[in-house]
N, C-alpha and C. Protein backbone atom coordinates (compact mmCIF):
# COMPACT_ATOMS: atom_id res chain seq x y z
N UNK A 1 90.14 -65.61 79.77
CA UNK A 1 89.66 -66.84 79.20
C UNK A 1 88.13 -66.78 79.14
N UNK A 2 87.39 -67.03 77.97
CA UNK A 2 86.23 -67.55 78.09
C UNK A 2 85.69 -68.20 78.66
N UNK A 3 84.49 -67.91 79.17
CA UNK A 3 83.52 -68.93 79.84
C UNK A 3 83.19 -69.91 79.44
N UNK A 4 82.60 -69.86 77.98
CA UNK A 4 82.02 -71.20 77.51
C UNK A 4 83.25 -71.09 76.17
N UNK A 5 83.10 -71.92 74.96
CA UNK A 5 83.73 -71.27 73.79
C UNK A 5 83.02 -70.72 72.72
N UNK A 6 81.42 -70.47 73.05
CA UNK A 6 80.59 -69.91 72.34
C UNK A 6 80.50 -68.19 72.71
N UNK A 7 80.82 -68.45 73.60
CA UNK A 7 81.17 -66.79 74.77
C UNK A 7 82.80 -65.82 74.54
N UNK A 8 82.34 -64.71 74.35
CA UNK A 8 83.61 -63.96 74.37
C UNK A 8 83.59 -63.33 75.78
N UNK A 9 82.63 -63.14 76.70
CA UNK A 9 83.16 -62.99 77.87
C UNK A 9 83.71 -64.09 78.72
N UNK A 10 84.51 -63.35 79.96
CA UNK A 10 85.19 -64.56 80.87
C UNK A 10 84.55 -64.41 82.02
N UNK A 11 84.58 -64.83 83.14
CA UNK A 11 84.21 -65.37 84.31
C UNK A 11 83.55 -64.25 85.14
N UNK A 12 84.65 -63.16 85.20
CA UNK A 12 85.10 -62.03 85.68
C UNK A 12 84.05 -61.26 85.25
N UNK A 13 83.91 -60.44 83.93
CA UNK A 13 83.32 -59.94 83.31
C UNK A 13 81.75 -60.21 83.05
N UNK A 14 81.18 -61.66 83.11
CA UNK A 14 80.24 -61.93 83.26
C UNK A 14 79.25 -62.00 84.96
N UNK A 15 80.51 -61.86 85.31
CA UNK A 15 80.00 -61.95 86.96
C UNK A 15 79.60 -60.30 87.48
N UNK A 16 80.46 -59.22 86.69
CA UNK A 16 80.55 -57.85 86.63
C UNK A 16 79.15 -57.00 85.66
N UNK A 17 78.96 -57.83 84.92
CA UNK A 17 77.69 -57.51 84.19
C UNK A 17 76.25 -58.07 84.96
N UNK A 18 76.47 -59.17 85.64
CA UNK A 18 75.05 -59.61 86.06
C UNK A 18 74.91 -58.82 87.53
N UNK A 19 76.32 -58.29 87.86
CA UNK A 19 76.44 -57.24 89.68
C UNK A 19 75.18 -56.02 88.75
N UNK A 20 75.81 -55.45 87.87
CA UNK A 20 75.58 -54.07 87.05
C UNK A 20 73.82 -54.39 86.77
N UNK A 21 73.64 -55.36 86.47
CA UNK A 21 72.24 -55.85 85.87
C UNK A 21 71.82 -55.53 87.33
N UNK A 22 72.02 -56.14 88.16
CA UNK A 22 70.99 -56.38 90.07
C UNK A 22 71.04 -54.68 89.88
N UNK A 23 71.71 -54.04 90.13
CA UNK A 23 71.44 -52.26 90.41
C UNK A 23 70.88 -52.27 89.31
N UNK A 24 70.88 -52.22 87.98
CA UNK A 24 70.47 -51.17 86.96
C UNK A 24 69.03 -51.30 87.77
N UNK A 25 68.50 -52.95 87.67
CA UNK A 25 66.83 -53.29 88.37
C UNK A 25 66.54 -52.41 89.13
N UNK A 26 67.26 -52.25 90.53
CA UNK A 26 67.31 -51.80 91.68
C UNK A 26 67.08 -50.14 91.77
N UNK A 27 67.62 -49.34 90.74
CA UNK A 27 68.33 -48.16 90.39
C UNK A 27 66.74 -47.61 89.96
N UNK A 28 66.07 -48.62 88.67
CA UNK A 28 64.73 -48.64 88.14
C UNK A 28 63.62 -48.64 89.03
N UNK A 29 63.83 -49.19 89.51
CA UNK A 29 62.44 -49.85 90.85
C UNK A 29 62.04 -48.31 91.56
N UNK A 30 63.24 -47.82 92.08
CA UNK A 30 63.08 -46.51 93.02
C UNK A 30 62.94 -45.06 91.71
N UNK A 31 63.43 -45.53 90.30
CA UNK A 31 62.69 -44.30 89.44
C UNK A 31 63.97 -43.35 89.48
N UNK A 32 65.43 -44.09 89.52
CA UNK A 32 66.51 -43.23 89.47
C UNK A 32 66.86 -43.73 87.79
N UNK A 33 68.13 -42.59 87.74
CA UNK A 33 68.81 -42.78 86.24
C UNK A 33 69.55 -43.84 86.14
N UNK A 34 69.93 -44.67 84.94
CA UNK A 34 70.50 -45.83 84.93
C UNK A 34 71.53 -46.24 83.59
N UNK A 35 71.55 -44.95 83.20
CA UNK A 35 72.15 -44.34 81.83
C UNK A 35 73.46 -44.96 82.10
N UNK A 36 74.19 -44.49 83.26
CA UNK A 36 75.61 -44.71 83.48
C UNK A 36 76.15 -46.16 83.75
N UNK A 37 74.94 -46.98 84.29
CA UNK A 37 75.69 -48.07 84.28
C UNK A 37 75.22 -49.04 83.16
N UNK A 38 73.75 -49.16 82.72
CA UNK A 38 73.77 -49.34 81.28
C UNK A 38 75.36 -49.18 79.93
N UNK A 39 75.96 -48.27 80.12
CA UNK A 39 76.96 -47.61 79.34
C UNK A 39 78.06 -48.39 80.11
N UNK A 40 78.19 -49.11 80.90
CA UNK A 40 79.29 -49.66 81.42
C UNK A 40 78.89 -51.21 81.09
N UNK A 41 78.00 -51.59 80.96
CA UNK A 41 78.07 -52.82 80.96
C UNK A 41 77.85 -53.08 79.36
N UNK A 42 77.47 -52.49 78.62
CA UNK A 42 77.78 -52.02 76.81
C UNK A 42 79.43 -52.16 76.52
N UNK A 43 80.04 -51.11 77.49
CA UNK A 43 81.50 -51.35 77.41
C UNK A 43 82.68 -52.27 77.77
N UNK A 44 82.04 -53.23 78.57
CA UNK A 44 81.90 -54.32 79.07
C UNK A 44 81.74 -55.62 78.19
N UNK A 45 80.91 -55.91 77.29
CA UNK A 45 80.77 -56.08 76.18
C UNK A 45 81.62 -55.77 75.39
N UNK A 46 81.48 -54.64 74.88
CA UNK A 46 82.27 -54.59 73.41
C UNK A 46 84.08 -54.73 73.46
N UNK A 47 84.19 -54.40 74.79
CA UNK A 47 85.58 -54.82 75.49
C UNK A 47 86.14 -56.56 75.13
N UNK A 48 85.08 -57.33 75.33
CA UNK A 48 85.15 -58.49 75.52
C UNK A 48 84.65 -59.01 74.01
N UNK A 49 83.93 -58.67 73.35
CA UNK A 49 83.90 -58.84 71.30
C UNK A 49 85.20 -58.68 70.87
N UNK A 50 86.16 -57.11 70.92
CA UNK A 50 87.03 -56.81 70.71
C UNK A 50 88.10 -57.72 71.22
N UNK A 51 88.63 -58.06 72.27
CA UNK A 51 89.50 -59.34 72.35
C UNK A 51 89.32 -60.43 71.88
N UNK A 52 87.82 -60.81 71.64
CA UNK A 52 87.67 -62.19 71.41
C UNK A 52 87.99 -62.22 69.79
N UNK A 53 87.97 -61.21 68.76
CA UNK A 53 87.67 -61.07 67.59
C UNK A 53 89.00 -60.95 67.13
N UNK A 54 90.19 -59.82 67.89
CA UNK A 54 91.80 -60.58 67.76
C UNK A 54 92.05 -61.52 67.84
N UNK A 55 91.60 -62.33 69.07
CA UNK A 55 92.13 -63.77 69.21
C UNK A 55 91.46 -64.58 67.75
N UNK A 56 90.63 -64.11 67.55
CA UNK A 56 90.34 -64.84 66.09
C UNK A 56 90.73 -64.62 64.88
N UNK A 57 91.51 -63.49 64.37
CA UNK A 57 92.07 -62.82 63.57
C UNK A 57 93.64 -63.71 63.66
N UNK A 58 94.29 -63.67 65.07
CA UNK A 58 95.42 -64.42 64.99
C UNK A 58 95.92 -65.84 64.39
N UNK A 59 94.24 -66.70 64.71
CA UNK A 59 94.36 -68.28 64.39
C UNK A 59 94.37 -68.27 62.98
């Protein structure tokens, strides 16, 4: 379920992207790579477009 109804992410997923956001910072700060979780939270995203864009195709 969506968060808001302007939002295609849900609760879950938005709570999983802002965890991913605190490290990517964290990951940056100390001058490590951040490629991999950048790329997860992209997929994360487009995971959550892609359902929301069936559910709109159906109505």
């Amino acid at each position: 379920m969506a968060a808001t109804s302007k939002d295609p992410h849900s609760v879950g997923e938005l709570l999983k992207v802002v965890a991913l956001g605190v490290r990517i910072q964290h990951r940056q700060a100390r001058g490590k790579p951040v490629k991999r979780l950048e790329n997860r939270v992209e997929r994360i995203r487009e995971d959550a477009q892609k359902r929301e864009d069936s559910r709109n195709k159906k109505k």
